[in-house]
Protein backbone atom coordinates (compact mmCIF):
# COMPACT_ATOMS: atom_id res chain seq x y z
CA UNK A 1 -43.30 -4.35 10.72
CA UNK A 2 -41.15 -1.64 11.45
CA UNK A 3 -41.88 2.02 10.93
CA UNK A 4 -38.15 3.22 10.35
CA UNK A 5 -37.27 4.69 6.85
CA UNK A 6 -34.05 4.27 4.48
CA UNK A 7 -32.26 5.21 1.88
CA UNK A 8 -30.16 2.84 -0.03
CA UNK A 9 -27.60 4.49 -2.82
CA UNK A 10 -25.75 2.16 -5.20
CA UNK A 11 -23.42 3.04 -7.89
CA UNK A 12 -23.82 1.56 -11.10
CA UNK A 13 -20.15 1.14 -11.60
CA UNK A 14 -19.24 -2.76 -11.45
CA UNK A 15 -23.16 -3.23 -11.99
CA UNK A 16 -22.78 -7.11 -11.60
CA UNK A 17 -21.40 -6.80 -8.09
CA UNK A 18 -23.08 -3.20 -6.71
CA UNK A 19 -26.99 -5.52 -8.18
CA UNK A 20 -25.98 -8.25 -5.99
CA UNK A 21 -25.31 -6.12 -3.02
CA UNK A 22 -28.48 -3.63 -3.80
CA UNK A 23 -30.69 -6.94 -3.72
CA UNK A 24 -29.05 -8.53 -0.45
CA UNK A 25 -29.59 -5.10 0.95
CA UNK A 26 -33.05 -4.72 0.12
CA UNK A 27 -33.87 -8.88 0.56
CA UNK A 28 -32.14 -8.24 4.40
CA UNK A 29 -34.77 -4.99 5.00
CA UNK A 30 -37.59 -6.85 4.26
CA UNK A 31 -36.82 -9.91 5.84
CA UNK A 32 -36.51 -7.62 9.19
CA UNK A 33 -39.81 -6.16 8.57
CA UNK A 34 -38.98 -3.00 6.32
CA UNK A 35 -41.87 -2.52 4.06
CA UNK A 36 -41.11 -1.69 0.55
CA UNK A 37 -42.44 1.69 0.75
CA UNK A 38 -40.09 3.01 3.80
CA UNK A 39 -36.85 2.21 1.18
CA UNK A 40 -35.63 4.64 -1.28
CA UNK A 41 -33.69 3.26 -3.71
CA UNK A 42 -31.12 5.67 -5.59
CA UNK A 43 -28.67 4.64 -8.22
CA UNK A 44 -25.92 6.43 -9.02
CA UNK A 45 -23.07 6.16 -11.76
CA UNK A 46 -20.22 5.19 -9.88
CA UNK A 47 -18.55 5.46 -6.18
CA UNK A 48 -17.46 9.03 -6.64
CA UNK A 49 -21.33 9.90 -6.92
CA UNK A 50 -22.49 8.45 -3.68
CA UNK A 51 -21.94 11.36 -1.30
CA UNK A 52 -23.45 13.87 -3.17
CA UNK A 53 -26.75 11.43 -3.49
CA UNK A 54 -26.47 10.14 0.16
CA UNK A 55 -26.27 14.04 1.55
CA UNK A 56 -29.06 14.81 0.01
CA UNK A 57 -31.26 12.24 1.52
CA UNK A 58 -29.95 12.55 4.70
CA UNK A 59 -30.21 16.39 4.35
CA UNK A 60 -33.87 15.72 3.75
CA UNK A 61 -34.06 14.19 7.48
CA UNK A 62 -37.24 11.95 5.77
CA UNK A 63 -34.82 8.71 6.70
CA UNK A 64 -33.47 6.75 9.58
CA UNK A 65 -30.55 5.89 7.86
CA UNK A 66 -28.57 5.58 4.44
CA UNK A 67 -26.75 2.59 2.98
CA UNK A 68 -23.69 3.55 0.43
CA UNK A 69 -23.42 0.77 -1.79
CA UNK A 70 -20.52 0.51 -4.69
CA UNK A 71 -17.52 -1.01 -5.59
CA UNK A 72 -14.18 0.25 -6.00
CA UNK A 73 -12.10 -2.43 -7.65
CA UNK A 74 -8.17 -2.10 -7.86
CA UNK A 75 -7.01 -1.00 -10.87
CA UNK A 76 -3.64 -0.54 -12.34
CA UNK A 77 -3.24 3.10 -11.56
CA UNK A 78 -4.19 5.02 -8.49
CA UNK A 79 -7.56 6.11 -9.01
CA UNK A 80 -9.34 3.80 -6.73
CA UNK A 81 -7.22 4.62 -4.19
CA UNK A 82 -8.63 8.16 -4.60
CA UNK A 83 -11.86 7.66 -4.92
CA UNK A 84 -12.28 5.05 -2.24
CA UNK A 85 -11.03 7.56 0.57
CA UNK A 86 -12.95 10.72 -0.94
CA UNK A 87 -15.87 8.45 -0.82
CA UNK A 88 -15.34 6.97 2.57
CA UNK A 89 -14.58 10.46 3.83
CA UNK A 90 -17.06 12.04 2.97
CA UNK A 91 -19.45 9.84 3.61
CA UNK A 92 -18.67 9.86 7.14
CA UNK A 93 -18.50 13.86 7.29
CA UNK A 94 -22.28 13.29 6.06
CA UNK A 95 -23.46 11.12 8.93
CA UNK A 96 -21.43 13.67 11.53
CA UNK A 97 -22.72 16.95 10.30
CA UNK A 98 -26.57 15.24 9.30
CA UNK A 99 -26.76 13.26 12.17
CA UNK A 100 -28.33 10.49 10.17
CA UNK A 101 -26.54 7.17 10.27
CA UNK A 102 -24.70 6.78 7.38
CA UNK A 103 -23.40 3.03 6.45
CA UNK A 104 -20.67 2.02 4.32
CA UNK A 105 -21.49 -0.65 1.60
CA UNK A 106 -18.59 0.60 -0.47
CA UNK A 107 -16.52 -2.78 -1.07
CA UNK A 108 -12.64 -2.14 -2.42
CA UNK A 109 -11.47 -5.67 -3.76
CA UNK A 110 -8.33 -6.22 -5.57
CA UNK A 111 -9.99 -8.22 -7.88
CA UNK A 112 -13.10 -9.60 -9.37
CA UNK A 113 -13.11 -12.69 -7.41
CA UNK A 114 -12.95 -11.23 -4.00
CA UNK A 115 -15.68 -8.79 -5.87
CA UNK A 116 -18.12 -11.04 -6.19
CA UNK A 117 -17.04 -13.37 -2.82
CA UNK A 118 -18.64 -10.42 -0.93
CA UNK A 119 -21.98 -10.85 -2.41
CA UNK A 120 -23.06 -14.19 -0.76
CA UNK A 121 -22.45 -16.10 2.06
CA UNK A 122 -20.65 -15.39 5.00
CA UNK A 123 -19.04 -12.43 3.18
CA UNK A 124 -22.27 -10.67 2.03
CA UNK A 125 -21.76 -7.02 2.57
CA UNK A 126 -25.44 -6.12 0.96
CA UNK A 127 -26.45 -7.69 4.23
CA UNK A 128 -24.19 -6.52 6.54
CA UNK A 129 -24.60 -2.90 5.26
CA UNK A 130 -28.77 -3.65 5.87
CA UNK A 131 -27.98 -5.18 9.35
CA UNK A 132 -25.62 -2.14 10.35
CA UNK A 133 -28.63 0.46 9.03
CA UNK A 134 -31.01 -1.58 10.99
CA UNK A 135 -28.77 -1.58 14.31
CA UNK A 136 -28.11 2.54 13.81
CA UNK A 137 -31.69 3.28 13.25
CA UNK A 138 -32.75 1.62 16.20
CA UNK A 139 -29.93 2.61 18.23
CA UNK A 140 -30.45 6.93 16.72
CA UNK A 141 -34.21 5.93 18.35
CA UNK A 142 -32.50 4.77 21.34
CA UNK A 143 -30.85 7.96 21.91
């Protein structure tokens, strides 16, 4: 059982896919030996809300690391183009000026399909986005 502490934001926009990456997240954790008490889990309404949340938590220096987790589907118009590199941005400013490992779960699909491909199997970014928190934590530790 391991002792480190995260937070985990998702965005509740595209709730099918951004569940299915919270739960692969969270199934990943525990599976390493997170117990359910060292994760905070935030939700959030969509992507554009996840740096606020996630600088807050890492502001609070309670966590090891923070998992973003959203989706940012193409649309017809360039919105998702903006949000996706406000959110990216600033997420990384976060981890720079907090120090606390910030990892991107923010998927940006061009369509549902691909969406929900990155959910499961080889192309599940809930777990990647665990396994990258649990590689930082340790490696912040290391350092």
């Amino acid at each position: 059982m391991t002792k480190k502490r995260f937070a985990v934001v998702a965005s509740r926009f595209n709730e099918e896919v951004t569940d299915r990456l919270l739960a692969s997240c969270l199934k990943t954790l525990k599976a390493h030996g997170v117990a359910e008490r060292s994760v905070k889990v935030v939700r959030v309404p969509g992507g554009f809300e996840l740096p606020w949340t996630v600088a807050e938590l890492a502001r609070s220096k309670r966590y090891d690391a923070v998992v973003a987790l959203g989706c940012v589907l193409r649309g017809s118009t360039p919105q998702n183009d903006h949000i996706s590199r406000a959110t990216v941005t600033h997420l990384q400013r976060i981890s720079l000026d907090t120090r606390v490992p910030v990892v991107l779960g923010v998927i940006t699909p061009n369509t549902w399909a691909q969406a929900v491909a990155r959910t499961k199997g080889a192309l599940d970014r809930g777990k990647e986005a665990a396994e990258a928190a649990l590689a930082m934590a340790a490696l912040k530790g290391a350092l």
